[in-house]
N, C-alpha and C. Protein backbone atom coordinates (compact mmCIF):
# COMPACT_ATOMS: atom_id res chain seq x y z
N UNK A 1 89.56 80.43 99.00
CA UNK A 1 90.06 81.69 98.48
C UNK A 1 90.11 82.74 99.59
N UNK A 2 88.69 82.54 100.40
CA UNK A 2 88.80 84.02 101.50
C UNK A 2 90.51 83.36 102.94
N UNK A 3 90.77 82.37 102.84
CA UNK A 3 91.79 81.77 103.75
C UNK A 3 93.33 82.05 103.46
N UNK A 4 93.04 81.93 101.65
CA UNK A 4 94.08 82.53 101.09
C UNK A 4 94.78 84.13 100.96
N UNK A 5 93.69 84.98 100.49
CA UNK A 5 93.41 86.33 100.64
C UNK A 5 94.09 86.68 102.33
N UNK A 6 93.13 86.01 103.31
CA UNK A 6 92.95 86.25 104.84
C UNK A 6 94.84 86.17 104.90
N UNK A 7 95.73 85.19 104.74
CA UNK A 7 97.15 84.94 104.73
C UNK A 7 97.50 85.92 104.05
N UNK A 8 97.38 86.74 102.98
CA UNK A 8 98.26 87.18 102.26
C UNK A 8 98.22 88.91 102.99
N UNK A 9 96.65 89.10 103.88
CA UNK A 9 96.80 90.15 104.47
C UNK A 9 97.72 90.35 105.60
N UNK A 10 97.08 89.23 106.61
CA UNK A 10 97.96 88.94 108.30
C UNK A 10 99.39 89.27 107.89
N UNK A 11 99.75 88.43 107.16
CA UNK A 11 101.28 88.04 107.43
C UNK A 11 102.27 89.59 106.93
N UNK A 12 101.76 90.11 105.89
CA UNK A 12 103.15 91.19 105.65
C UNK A 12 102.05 92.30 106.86
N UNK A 13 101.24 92.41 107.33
CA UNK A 13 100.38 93.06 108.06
C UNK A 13 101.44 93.06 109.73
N UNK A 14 101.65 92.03 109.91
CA UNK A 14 102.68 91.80 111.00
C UNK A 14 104.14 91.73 110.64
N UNK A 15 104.39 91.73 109.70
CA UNK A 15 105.54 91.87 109.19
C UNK A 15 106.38 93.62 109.25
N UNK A 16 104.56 94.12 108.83
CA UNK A 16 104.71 95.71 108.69
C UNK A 16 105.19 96.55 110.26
N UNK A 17 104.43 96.06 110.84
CA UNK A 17 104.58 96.16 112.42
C UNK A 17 105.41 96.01 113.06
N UNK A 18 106.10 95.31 112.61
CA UNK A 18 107.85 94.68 113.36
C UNK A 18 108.78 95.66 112.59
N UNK A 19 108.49 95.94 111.30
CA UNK A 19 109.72 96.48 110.32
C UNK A 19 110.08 97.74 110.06
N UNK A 20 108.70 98.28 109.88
CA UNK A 20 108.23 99.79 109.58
C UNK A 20 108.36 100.72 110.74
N UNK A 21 108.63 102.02 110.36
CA UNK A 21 108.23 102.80 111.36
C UNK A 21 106.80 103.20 111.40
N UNK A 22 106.40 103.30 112.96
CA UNK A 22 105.00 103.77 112.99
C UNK A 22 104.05 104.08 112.11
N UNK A 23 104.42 105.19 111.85
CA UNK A 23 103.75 106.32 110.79
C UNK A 23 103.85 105.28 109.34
N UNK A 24 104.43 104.77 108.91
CA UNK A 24 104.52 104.54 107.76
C UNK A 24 103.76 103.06 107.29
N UNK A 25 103.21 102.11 108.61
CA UNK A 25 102.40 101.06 108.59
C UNK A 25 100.80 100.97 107.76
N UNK A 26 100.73 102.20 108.46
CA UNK A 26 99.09 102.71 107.59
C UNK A 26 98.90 102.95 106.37
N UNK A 27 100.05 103.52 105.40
CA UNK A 27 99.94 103.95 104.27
C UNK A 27 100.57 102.67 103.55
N UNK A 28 101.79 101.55 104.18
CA UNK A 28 102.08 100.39 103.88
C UNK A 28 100.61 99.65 103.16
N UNK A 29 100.05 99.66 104.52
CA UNK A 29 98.69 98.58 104.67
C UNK A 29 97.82 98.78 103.56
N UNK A 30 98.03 100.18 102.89
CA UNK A 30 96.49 100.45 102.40
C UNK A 30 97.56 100.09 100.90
N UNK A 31 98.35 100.38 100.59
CA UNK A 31 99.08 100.09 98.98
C UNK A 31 99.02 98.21 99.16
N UNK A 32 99.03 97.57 100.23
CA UNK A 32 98.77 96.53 100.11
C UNK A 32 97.09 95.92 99.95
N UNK A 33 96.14 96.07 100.48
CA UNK A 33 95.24 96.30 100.32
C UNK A 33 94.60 96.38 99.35
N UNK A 34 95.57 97.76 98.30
CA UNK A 34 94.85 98.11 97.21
C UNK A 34 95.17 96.63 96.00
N UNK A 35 96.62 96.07 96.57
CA UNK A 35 97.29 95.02 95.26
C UNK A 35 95.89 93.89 95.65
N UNK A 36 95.61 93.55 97.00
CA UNK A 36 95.20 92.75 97.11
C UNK A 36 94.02 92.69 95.80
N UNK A 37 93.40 94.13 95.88
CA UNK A 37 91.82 94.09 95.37
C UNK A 37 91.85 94.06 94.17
N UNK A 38 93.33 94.59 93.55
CA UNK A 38 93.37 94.08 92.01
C UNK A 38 93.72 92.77 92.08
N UNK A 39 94.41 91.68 92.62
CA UNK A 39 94.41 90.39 92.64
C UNK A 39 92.89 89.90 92.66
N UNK A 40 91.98 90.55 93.61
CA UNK A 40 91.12 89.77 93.57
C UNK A 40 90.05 89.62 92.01
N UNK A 41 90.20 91.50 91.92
CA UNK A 41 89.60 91.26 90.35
C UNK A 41 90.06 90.96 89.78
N UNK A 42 91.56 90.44 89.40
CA UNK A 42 91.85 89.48 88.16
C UNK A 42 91.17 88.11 88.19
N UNK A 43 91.63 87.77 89.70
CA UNK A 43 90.90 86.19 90.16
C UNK A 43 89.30 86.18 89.90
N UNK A 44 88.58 87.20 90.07
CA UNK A 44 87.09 86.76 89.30
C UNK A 44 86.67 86.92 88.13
N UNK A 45 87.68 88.18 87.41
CA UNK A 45 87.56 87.73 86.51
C UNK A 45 87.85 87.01 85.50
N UNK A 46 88.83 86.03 85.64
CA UNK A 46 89.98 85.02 85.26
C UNK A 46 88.61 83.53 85.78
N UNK A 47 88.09 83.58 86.66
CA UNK A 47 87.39 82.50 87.09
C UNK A 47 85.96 82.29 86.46
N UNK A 48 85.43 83.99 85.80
CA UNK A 48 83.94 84.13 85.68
C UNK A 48 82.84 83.78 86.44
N UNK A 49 83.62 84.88 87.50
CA UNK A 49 82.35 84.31 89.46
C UNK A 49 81.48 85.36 88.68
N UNK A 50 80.11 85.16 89.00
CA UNK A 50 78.79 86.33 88.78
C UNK A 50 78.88 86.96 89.87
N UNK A 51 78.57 88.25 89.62
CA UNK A 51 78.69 89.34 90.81
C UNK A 51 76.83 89.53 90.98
N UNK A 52 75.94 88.71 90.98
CA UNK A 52 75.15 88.71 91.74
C UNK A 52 74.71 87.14 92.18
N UNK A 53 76.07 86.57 93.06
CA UNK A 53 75.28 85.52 94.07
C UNK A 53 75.20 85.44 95.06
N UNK A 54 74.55 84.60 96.05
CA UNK A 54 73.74 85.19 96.99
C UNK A 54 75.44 84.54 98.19
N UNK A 55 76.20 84.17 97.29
CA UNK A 55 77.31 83.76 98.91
C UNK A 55 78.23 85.47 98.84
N UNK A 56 79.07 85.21 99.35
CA UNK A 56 80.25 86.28 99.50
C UNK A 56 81.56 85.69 98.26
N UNK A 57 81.48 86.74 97.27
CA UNK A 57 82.30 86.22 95.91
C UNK A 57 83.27 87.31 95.55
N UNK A 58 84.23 86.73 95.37
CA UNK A 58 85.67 87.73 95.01
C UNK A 58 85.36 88.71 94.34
N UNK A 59 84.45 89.50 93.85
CA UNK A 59 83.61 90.56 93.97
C UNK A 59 83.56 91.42 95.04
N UNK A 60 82.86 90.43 96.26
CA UNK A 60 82.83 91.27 97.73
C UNK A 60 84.15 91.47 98.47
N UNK A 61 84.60 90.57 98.07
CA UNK A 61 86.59 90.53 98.88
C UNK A 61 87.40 91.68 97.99
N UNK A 62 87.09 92.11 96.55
CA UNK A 62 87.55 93.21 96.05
C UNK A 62 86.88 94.41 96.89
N UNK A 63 85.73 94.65 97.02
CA UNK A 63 85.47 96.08 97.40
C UNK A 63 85.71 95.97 98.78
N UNK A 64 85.75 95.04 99.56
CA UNK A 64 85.76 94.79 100.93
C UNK A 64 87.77 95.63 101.15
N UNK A 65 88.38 94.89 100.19
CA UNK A 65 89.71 95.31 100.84
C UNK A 65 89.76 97.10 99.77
N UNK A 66 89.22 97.17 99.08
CA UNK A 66 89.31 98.37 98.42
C UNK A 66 88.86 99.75 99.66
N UNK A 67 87.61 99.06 100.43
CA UNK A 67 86.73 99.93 101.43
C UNK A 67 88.04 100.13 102.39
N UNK A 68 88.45 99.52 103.07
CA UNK A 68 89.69 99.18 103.76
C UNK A 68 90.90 100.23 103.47
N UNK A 69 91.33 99.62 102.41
CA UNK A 69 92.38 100.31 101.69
C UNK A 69 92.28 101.69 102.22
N UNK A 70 91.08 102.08 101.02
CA UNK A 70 90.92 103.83 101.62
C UNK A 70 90.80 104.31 103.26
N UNK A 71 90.33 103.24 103.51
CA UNK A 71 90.41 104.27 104.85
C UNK A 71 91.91 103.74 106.03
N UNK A 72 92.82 102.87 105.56
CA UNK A 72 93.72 103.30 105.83
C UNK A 72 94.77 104.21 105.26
N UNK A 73 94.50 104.55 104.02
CA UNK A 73 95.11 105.59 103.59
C UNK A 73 94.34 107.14 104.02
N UNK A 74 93.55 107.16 104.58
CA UNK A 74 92.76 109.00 104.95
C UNK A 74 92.99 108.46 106.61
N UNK A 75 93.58 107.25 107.34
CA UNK A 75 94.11 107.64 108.79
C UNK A 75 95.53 107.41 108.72
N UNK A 76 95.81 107.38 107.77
CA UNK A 76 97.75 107.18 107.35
C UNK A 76 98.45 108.69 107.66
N UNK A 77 97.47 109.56 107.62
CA UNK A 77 98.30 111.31 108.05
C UNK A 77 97.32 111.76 109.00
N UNK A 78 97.75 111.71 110.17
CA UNK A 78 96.69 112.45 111.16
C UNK A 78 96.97 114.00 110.76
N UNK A 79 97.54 114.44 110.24
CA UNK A 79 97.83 116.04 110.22
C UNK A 79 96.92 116.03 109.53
N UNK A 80 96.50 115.92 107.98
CA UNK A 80 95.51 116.05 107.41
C UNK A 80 94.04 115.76 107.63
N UNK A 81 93.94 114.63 108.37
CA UNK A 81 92.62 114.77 109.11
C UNK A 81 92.38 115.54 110.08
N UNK A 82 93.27 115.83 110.84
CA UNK A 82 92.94 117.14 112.15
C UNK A 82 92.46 118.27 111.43
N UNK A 83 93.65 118.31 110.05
CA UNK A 83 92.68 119.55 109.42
C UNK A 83 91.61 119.46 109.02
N UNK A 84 91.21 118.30 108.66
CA UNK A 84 90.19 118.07 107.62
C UNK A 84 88.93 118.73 109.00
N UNK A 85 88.95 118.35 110.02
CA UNK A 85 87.97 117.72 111.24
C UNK A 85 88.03 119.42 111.83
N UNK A 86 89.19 119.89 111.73
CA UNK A 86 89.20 121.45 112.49
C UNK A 86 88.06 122.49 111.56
N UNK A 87 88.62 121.93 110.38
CA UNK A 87 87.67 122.77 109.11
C UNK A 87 86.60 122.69 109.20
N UNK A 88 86.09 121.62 109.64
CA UNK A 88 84.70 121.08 109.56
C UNK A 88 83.70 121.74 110.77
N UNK A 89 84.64 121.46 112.03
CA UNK A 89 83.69 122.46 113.11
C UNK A 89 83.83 123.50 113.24
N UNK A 90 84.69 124.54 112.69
CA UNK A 90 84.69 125.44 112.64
C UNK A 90 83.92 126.53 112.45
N UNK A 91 83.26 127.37 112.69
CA UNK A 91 82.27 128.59 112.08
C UNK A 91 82.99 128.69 110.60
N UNK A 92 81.86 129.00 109.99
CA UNK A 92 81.54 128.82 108.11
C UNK A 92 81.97 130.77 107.86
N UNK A 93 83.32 130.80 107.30
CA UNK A 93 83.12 132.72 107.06
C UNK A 93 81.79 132.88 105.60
N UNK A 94 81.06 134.24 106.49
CA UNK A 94 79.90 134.83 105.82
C UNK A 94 80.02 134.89 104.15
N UNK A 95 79.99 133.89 103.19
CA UNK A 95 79.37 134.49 101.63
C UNK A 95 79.59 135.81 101.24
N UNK A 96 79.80 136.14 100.51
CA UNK A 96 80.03 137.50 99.58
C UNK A 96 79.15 137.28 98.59
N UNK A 97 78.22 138.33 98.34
CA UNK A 97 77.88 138.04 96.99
C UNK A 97 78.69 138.33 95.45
């Protein structure tokens, strides 16, 4: 299953790269990503894997590409993270009561 999953990422993953423009690979990746992780929770739960065993179970391959997902979607717009990151070091304006 993780060999299967592993193919279904690579391939439109390089596909994206050849086809897409730049900018638009990252936010590609992560809407793929996200299908993956609902595939995977249908597949466990369609299979009835227990989500506490001690291997790595389509459980962990859901949040694994879900973890993923998001964070190619929050580096999919550098404009918004520059802001996010400018905001952040910035001096804090003084409270009002």
């Amino acid at each position: 299953m993780l060999t299967l999953f592993s193919l279904l990422t690579a391939l439109p993953a390089v596909l994206a790269l050849h086809l897409l423009e730049p900018e638009l690979v990252l936010p590609a990746f992560s809407v793929l990503l996200f299908a993956e992780a609902g595939c995977a929770v249908i597949a466990a739960r369609w299979a009835h894997v227990s989500d506490d065993a001690d291997d790595i179970t389509l459980w962990d391959l859901a949040g694994g590409f879900t973890l993923i997902g998001c964070a190619a979607a929050v580096f999919g717009e550098p404009d918004q993270a520059a802001l996010f990151f400018a905001e952040q070091g910035g001096p804090r304006p003084a409270s009002r009561p």
